[in-house]
Each structure stands twice: as C-alpha cells, then as structure tokens.
PDB file of N, CA and C in Angstrom:
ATOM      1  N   UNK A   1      83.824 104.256 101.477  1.00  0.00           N
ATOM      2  CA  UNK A   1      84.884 105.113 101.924  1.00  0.00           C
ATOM      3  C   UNK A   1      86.155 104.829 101.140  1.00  0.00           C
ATOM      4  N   UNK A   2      86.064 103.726 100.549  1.00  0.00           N
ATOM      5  CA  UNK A   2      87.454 103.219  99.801  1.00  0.00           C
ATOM      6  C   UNK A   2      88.759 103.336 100.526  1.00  0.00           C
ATOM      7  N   UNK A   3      88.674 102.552 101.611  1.00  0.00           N
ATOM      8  CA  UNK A   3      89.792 102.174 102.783  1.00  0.00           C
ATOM      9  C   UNK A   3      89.954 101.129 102.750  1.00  0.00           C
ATOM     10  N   UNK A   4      91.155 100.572 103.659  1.00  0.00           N
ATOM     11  CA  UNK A   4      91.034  99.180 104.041  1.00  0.00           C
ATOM     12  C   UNK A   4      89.990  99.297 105.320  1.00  0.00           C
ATOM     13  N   UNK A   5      89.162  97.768 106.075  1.00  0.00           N
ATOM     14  CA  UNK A   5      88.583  97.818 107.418  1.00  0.00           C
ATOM     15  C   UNK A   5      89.955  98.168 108.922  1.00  0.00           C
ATOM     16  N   UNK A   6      91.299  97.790 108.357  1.00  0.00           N
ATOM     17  CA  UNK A   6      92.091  98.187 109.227  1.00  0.00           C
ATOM     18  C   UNK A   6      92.230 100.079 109.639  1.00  0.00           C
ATOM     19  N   UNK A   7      92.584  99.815 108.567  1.00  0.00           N
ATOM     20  CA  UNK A   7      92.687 101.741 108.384  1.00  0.00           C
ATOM     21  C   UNK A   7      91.400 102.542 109.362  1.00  0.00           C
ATOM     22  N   UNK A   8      90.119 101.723 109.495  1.00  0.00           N
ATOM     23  CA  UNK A   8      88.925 102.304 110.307  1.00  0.00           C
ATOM     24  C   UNK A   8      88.893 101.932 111.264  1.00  0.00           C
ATOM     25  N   UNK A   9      89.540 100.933 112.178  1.00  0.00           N
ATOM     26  CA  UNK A   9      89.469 100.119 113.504  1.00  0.00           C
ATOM     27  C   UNK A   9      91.136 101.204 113.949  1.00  0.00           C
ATOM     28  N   UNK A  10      92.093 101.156 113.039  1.00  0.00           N
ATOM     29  CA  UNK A  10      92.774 102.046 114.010  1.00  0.00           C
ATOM     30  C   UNK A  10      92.940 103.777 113.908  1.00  0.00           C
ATOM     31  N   UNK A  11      92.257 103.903 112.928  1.00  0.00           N
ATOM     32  CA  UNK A  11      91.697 105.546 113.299  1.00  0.00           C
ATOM     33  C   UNK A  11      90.541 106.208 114.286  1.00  0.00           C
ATOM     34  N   UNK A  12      89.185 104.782 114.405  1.00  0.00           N
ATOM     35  CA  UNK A  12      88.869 104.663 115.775  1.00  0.00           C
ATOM     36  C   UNK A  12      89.695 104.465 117.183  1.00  0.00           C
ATOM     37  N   UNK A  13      90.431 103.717 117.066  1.00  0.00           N
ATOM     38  CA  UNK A  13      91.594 103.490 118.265  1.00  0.00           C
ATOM     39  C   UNK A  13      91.981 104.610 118.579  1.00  0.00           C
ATOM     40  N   UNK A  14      92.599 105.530 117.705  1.00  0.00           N
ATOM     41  CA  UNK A  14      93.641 106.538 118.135  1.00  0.00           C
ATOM     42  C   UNK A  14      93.194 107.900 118.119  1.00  0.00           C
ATOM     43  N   UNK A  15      91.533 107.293 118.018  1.00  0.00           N
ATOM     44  CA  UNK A  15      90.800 108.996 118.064  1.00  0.00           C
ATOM     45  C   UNK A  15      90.778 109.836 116.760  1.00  0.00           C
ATOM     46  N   UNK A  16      91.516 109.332 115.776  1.00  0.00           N
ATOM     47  CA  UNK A  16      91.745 110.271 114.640  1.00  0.00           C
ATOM     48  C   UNK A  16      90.327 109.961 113.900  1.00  0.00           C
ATOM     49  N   UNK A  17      89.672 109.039 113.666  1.00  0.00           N
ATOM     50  CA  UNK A  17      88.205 109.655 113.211  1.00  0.00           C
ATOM     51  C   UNK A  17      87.226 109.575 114.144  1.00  0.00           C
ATOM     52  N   UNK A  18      86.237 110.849 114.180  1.00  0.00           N
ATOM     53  CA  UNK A  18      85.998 111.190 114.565  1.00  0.00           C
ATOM     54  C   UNK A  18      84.508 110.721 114.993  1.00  0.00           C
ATOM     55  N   UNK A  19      83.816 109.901 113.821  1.00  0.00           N
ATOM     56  CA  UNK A  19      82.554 109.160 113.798  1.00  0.00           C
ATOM     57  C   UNK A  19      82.377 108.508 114.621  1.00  0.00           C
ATOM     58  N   UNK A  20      82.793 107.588 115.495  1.00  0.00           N
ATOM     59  CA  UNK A  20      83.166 106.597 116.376  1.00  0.00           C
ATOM     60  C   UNK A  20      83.806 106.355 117.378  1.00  0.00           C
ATOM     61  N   UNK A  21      84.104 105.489 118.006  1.00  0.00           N
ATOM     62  CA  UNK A  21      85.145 104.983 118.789  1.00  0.00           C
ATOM     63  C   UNK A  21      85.426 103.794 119.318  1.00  0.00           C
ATOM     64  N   UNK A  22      86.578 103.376 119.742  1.00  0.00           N
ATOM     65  CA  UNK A  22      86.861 102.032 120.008  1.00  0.00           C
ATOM     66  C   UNK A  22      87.069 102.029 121.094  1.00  0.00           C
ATOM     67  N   UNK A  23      86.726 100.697 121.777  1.00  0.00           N
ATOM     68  CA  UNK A  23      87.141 100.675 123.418  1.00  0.00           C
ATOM     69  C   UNK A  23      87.760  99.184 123.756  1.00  0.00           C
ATOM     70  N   UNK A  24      88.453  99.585 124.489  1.00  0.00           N
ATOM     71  CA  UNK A  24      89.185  98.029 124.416  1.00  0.00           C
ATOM     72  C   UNK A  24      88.907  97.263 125.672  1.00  0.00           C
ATOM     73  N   UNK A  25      88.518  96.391 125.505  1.00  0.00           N
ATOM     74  CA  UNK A  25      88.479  95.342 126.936  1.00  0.00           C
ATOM     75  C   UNK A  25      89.587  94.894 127.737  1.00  0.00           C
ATOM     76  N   UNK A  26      89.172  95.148 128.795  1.00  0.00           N
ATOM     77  CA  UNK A  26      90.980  95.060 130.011  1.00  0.00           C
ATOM     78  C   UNK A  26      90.651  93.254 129.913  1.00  0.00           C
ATOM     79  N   UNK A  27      89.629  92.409 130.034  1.00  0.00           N
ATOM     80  CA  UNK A  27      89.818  91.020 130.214  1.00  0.00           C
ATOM     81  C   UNK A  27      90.786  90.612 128.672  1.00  0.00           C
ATOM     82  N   UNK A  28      90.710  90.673 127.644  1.00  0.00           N
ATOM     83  CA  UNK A  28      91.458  90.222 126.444  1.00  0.00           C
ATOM     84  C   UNK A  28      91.991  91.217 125.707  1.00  0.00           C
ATOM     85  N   UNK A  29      91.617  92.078 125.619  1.00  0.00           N
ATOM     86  CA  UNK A  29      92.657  93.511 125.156  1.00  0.00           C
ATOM     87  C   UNK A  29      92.382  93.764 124.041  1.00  0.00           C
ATOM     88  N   UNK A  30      91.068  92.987 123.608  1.00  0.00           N
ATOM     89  CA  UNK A  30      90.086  92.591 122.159  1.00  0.00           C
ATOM     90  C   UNK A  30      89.351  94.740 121.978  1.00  0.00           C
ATOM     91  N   UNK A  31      88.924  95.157 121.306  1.00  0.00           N
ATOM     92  CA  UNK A  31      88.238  95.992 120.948  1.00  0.00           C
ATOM     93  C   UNK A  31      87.063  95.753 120.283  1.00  0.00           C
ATOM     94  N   UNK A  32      86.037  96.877 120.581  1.00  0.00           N
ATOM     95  CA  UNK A  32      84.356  96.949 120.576  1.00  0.00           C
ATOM     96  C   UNK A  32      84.326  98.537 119.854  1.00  0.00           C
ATOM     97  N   UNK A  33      83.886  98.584 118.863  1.00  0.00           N
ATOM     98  CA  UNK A  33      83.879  99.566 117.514  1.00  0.00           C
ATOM     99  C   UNK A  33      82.252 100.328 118.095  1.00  0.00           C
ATOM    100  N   UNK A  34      82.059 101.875 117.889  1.00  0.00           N
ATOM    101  CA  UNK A  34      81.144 101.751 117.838  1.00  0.00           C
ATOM    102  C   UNK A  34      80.970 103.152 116.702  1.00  0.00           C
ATOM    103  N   UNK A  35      79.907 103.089 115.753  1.00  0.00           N
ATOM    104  CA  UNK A  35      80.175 104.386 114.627  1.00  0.00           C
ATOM    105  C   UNK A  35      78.986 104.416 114.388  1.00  0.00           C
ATOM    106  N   UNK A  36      78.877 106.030 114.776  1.00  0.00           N
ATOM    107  CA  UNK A  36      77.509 106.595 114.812  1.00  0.00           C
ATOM    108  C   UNK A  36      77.112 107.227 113.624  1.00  0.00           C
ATOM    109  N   UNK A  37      76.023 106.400 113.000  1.00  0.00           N
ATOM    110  CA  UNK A  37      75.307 106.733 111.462  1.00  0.00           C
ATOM    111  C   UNK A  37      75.488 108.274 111.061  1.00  0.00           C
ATOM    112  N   UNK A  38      75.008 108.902 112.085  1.00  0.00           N
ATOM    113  CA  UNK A  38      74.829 110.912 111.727  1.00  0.00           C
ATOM    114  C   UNK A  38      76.666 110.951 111.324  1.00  0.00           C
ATOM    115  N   UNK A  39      77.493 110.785 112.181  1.00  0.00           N
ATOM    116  CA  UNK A  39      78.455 111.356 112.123  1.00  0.00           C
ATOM    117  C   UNK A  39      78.914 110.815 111.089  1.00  0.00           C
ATOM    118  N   UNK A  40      79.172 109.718 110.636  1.00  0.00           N
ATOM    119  CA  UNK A  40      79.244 109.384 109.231  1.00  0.00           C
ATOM    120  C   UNK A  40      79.289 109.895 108.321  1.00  0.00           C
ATOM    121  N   UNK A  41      77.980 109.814 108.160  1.00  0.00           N
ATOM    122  CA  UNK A  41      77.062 110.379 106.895  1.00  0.00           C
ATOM    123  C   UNK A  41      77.979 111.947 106.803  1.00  0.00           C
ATOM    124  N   UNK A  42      77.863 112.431 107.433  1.00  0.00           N
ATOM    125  CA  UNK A  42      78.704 114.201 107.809  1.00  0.00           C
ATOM    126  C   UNK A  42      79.823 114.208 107.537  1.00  0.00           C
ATOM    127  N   UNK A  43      80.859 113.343 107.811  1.00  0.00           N
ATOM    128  CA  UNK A  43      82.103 113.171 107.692  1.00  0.00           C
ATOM    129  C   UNK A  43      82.097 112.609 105.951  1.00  0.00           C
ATOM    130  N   UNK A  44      81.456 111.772 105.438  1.00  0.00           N
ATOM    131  CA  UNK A  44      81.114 111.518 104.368  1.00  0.00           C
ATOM    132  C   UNK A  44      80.915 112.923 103.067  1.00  0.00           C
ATOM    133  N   UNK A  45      80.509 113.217 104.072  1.00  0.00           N
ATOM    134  CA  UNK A  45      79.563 114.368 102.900  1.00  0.00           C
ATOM    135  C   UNK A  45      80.788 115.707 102.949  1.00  0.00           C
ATOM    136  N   UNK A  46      81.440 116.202 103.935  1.00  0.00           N
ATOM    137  CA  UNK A  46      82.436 116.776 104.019  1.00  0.00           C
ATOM    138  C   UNK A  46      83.970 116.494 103.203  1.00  0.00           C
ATOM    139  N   UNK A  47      83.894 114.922 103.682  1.00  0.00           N
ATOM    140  CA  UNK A  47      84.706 114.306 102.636  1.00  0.00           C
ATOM    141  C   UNK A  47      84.568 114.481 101.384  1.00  0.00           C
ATOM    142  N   UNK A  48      83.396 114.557 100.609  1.00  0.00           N
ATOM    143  CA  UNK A  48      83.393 114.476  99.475  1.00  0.00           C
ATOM    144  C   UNK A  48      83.291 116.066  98.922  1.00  0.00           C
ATOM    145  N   UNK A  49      83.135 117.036  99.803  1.00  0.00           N
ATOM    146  CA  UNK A  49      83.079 118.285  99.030  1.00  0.00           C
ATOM    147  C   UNK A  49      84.535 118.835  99.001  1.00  0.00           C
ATOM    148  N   UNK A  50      85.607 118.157  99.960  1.00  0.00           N
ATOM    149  CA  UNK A  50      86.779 118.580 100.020  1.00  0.00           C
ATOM    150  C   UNK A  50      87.478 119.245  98.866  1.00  0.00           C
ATOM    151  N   UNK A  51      87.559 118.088  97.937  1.00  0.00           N
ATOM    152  CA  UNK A  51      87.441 118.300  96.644  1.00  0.00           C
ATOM    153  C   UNK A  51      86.795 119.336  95.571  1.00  0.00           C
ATOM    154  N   UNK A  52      85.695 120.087  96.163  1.00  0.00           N
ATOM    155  CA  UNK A  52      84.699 120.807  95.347  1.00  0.00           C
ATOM    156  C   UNK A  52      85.775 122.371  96.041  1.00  0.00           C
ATOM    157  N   UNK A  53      85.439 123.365  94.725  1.00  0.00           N
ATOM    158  CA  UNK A  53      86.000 124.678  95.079  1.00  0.00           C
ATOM    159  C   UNK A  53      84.337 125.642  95.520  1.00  0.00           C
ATOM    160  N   UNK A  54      84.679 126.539  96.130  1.00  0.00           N
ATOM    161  CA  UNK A  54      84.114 127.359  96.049  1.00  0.00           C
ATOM    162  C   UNK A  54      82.960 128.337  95.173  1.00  0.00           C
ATOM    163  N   UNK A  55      81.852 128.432  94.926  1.00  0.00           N
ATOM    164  CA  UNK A  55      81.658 129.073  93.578  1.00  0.00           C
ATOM    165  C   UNK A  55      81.226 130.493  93.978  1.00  0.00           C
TER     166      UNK A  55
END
C-alpha cells in the first residue's frame, strides 16, 4: 500500500478505510484491528485503477 502502519490503525479508527475496523477495549483503551482480505484486495485494485483513464 506504501503507507506508514500508523496511517492504517488510524484510518481503521476513524472509519475512513473502509476494509476493516478497529475496536477499542474499555479495560486499557488498547485497540484490536480487524481487515478483511476481500475488501482489501477491492480497495487495492480500485486504488490502483484510479490512476487509469477511461478507454
């Protein structure tokens, strides 16, 4: 993806990507990641045609 791992733990947090999500524990306030392969891969592949025009 050529990110930092921060950049993906708080775009899970705040809902902005969409692959995943984070949930935070009320005992330590720690977070539990979870990113689902399909949506990935999709978001991946979307990502990369962004770039591509139309033919």
């Amino acid at each position: 993806m050529g990110v930092a791992e921060q950049f993906i733990r708080v775009g899970l947090q705040r809902g902005i990507l969409k692959f995943g999500y984070a949930v935070q524990q009320k005992e330590n306030g720690e977070y539990s990641y979870h990113i689902s392969p399909k949506k990935f891969e999709e978001y991946m592949g979307k990502e990369e045609n962004e770039g591509e025009e139309a033919s």
